[in-house]
N, C-alpha and C. Protein backbone atom coordinates (compact mmCIF):
# COMPACT_ATOMS: atom_id res chain seq x y z
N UNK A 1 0.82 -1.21 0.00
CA UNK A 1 0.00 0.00 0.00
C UNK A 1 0.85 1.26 0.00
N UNK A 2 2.49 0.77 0.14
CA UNK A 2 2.93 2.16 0.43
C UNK A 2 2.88 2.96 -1.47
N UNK A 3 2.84 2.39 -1.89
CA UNK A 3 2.40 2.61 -3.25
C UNK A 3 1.68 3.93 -3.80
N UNK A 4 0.49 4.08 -3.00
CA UNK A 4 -0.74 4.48 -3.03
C UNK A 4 -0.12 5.85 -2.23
N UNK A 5 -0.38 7.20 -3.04
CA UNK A 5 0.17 8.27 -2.16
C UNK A 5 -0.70 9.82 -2.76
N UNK A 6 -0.57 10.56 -2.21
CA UNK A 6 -1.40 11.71 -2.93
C UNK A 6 -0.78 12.42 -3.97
N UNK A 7 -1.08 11.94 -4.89
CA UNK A 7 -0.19 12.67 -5.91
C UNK A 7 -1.30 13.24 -7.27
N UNK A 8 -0.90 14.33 -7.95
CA UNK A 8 -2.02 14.72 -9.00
C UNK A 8 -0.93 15.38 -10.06
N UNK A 9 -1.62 14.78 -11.44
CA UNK A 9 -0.57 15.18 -12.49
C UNK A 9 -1.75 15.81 -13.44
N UNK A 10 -1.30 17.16 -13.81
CA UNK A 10 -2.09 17.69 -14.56
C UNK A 10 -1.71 18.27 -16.06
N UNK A 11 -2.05 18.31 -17.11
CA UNK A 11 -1.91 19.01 -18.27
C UNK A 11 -3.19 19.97 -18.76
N UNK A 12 -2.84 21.27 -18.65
CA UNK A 12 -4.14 22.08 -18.67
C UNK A 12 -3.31 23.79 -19.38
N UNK A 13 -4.42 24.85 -19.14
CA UNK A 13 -4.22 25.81 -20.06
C UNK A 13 -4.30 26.82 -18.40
N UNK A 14 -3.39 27.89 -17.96
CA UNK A 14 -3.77 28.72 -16.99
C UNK A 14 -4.88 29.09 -17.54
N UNK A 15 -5.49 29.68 -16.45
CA UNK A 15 -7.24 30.60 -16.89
C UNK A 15 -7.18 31.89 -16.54
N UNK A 16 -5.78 32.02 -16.01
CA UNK A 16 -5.82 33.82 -15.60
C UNK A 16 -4.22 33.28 -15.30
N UNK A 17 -3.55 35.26 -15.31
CA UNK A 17 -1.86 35.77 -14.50
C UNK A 17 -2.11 35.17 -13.38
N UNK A 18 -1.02 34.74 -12.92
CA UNK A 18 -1.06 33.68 -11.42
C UNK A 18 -0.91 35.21 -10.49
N UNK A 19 -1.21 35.09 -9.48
CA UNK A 19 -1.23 36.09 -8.35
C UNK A 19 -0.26 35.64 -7.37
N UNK A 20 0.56 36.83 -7.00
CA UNK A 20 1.93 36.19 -6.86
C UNK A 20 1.71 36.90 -5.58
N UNK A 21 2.09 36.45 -3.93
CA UNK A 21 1.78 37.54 -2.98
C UNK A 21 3.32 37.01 -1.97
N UNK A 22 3.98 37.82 -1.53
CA UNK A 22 4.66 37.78 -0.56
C UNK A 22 4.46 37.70 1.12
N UNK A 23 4.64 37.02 1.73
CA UNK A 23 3.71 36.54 3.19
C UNK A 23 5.15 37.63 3.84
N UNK A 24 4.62 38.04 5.08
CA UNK A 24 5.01 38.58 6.30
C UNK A 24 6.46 37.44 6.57
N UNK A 25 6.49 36.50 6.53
CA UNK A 25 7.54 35.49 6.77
C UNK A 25 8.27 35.77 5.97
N UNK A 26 8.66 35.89 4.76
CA UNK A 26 9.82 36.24 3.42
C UNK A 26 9.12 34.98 2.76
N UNK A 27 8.29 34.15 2.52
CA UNK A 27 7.85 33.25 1.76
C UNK A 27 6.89 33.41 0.71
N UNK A 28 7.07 32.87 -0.61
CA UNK A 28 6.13 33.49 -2.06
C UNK A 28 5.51 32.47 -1.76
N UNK A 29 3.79 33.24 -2.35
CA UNK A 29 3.45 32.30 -2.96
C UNK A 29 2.52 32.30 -4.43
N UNK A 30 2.56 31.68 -4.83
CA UNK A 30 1.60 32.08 -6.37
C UNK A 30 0.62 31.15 -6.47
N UNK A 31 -0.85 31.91 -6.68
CA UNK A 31 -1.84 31.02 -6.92
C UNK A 31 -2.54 31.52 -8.44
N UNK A 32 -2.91 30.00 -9.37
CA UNK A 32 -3.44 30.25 -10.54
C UNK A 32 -4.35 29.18 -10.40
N UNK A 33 -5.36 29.37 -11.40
CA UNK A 33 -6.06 28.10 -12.39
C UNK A 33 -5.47 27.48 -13.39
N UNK A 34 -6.09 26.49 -13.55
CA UNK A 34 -5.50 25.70 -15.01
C UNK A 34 -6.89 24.65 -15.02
N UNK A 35 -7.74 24.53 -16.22
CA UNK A 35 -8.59 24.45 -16.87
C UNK A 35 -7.62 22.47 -17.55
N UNK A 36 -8.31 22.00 -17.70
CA UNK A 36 -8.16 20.51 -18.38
C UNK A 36 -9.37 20.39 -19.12
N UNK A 37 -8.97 19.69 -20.06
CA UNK A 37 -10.04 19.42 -21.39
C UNK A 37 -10.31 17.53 -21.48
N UNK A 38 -11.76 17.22 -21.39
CA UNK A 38 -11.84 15.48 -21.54
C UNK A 38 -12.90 16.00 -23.05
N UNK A 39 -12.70 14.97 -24.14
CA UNK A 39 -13.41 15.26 -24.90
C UNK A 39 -13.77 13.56 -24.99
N UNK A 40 -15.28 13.65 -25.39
CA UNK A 40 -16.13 12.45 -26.00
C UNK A 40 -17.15 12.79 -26.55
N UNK A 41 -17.69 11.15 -27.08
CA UNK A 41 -18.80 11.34 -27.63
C UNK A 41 -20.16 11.27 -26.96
N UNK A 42 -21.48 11.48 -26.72
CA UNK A 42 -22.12 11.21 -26.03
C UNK A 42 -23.22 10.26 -27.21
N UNK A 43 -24.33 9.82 -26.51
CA UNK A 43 -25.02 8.93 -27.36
C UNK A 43 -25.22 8.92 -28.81
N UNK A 44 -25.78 10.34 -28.67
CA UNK A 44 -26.16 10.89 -30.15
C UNK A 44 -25.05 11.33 -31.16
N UNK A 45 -23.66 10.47 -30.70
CA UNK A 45 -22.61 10.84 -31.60
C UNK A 45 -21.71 12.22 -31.46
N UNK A 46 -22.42 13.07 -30.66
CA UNK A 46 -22.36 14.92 -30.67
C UNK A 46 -20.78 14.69 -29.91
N UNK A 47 -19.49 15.47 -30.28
CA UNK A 47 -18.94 15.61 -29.57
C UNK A 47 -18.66 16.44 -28.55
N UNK A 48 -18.35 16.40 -27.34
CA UNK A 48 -18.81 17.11 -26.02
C UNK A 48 -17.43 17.11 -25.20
N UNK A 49 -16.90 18.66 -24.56
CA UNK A 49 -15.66 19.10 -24.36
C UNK A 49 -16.28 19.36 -23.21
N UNK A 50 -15.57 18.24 -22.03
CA UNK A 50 -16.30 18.83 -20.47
C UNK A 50 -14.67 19.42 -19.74
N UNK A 51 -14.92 20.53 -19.78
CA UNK A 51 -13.60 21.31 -18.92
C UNK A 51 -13.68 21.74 -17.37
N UNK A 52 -12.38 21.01 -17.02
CA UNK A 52 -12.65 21.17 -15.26
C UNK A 52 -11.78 22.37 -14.84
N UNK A 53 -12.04 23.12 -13.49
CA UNK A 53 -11.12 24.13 -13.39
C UNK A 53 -10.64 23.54 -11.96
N UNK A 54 -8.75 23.74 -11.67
CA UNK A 54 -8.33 23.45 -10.38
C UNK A 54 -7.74 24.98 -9.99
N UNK A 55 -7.45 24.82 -8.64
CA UNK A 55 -7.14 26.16 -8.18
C UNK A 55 -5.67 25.06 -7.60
N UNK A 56 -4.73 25.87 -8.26
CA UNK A 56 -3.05 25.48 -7.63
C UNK A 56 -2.23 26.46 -7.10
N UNK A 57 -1.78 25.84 -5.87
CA UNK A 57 -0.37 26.98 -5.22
C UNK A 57 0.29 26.46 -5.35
N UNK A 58 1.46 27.45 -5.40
CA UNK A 58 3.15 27.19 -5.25
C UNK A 58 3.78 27.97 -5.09
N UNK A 59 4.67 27.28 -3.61
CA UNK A 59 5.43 27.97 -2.94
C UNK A 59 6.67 28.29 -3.41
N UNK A 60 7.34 28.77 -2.76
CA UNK A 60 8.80 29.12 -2.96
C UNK A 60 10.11 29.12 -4.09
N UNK A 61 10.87 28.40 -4.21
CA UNK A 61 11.50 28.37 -5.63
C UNK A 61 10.44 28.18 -7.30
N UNK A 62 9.28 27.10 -6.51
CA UNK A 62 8.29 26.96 -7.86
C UNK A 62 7.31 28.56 -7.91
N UNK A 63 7.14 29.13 -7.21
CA UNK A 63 6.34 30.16 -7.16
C UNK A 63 7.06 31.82 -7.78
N UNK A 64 8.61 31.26 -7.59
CA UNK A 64 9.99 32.09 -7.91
C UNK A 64 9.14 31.98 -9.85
N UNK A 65 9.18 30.75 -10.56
CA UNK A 65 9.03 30.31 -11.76
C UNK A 65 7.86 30.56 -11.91
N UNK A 66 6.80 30.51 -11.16
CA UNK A 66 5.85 31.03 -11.95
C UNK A 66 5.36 32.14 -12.05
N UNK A 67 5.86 33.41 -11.23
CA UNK A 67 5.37 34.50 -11.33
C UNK A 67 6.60 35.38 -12.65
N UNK A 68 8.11 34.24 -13.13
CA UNK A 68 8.89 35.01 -13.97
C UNK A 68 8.00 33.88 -15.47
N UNK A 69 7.48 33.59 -15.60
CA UNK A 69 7.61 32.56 -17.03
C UNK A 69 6.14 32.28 -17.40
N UNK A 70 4.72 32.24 -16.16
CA UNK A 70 3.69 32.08 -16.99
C UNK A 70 2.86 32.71 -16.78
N UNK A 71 2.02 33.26 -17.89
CA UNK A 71 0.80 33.79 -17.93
C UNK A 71 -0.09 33.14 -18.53
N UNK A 72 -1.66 33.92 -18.51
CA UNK A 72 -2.69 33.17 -18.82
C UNK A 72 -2.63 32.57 -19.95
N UNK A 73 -3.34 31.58 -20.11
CA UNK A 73 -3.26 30.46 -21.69
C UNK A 73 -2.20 29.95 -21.68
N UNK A 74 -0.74 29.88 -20.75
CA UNK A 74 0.02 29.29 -21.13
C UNK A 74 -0.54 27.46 -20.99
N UNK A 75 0.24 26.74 -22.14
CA UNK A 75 0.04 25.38 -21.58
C UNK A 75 1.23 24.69 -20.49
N UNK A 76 0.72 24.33 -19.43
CA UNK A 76 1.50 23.56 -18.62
C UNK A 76 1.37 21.63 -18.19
N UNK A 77 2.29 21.64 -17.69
CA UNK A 77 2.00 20.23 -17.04
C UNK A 77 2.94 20.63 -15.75
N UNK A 78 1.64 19.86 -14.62
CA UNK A 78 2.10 19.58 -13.41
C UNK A 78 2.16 18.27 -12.60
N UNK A 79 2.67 18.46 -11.24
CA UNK A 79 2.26 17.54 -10.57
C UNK A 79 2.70 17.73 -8.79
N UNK A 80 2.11 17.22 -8.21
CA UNK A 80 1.65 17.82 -7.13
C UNK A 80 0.87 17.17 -6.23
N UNK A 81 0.10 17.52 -5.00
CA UNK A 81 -0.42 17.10 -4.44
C UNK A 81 -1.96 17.70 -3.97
N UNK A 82 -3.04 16.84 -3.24
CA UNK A 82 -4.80 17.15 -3.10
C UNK A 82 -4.34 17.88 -1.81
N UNK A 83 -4.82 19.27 -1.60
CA UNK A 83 -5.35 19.64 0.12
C UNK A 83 -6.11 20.29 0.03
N UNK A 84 -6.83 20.25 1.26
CA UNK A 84 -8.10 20.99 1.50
C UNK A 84 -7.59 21.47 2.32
N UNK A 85 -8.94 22.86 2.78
CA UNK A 85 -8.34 23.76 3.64
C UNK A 85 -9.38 24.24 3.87
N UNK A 86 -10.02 24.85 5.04
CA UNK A 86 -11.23 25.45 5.58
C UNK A 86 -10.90 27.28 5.97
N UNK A 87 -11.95 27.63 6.14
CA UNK A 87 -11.79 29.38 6.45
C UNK A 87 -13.07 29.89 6.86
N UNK A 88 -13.30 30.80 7.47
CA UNK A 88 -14.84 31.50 7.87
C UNK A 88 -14.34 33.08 7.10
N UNK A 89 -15.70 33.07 6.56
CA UNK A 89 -16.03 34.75 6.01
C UNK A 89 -15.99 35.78 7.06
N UNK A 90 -16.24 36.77 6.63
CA UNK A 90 -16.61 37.63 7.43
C UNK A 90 -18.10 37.40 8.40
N UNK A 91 -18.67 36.92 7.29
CA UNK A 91 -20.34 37.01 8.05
C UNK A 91 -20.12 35.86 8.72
N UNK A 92 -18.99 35.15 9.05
CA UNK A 92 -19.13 33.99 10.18
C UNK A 92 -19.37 32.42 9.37
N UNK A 93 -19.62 32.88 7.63
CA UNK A 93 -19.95 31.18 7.09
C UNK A 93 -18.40 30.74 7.11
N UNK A 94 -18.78 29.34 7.34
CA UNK A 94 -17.55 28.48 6.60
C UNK A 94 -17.23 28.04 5.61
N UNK A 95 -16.26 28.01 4.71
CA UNK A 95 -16.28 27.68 3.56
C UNK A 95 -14.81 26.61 3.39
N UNK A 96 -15.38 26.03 2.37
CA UNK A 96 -14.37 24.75 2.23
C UNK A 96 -13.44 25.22 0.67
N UNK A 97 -12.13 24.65 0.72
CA UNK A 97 -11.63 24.90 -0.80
C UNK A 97 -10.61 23.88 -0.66
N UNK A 98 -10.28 23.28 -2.11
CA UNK A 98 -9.58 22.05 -2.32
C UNK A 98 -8.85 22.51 -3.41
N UNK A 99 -7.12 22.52 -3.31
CA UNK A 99 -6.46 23.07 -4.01
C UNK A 99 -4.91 21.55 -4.51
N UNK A 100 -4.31 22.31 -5.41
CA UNK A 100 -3.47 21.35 -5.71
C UNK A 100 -2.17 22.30 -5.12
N UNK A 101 -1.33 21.24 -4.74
CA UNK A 101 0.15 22.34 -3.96
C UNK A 101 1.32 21.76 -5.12
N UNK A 102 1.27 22.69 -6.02
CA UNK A 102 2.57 21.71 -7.42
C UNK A 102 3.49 22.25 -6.30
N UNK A 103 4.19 21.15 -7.05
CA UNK A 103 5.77 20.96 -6.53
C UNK A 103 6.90 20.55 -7.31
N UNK A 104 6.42 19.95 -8.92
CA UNK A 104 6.93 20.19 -10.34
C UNK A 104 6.27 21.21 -11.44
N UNK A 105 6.60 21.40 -11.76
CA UNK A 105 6.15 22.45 -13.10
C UNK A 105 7.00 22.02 -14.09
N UNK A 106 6.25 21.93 -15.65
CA UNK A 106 6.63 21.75 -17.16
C UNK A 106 6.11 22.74 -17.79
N UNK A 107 6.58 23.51 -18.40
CA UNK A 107 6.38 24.06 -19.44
C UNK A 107 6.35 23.92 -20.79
N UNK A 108 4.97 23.51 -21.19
CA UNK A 108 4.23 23.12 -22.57
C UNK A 108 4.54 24.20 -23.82
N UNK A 109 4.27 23.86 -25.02
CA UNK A 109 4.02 24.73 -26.24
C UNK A 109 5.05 25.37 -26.22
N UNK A 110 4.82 26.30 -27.27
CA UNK A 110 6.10 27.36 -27.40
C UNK A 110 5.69 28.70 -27.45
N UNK A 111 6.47 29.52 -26.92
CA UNK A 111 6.18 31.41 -27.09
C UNK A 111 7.20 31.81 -27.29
């Protein structure tokens, strides 16, 4: 079972400039989207493009790379890991968010 570990590999398109913020500690971090494409057919033959959106951070030396090298539409490949993370609003709701933490970055296509 040690096999079995949290790991997530992605090939997708950013969906926006990653937002790059500097913490009180001296630590970066950059958060973007990246959009993935599954294409099929559905019964009636029709082909059908279901696109998912993930929300990814990255810290430090990777966060160094992504705030010098990508912007929106670039194509990437990652890989990384699942966390969740909880927070309360202002008005007191809780809200849940599930993000990917890369910890490799590839740089797809050409510019």
């Amino acid at each position: 079972m040690n096999a079995l570990r949290n790991k997530v590999q992605l090939i997708g398109n950013l969906g926006n400039d990653p937002e790059v913020i500097m913490l009180d500690n001296g630590s970066k971090l950059a958060k973007f989207s990246v959009a993935t494409n599954e294409t099929y057919k559905n019964a009636k033959g029709e082909k059908i493009t279901d696109t998912q959106w993930h929300n990814i951070v990255a810290w430090g030396k990777t966060a160094d790379i992504v705030e010098q090298y990508l912007t929106k539409g670039n194509e990437i490949a990652l890989e990384g890991k699942l966390t969740s993370r909880s927070y309360e609003t202002q008005e007191g709701e809780k809200r849940y968010i599930t993000e990917i933490r890369c910890n490799e970055l590839l740089m797809l296509g050409g510019k």
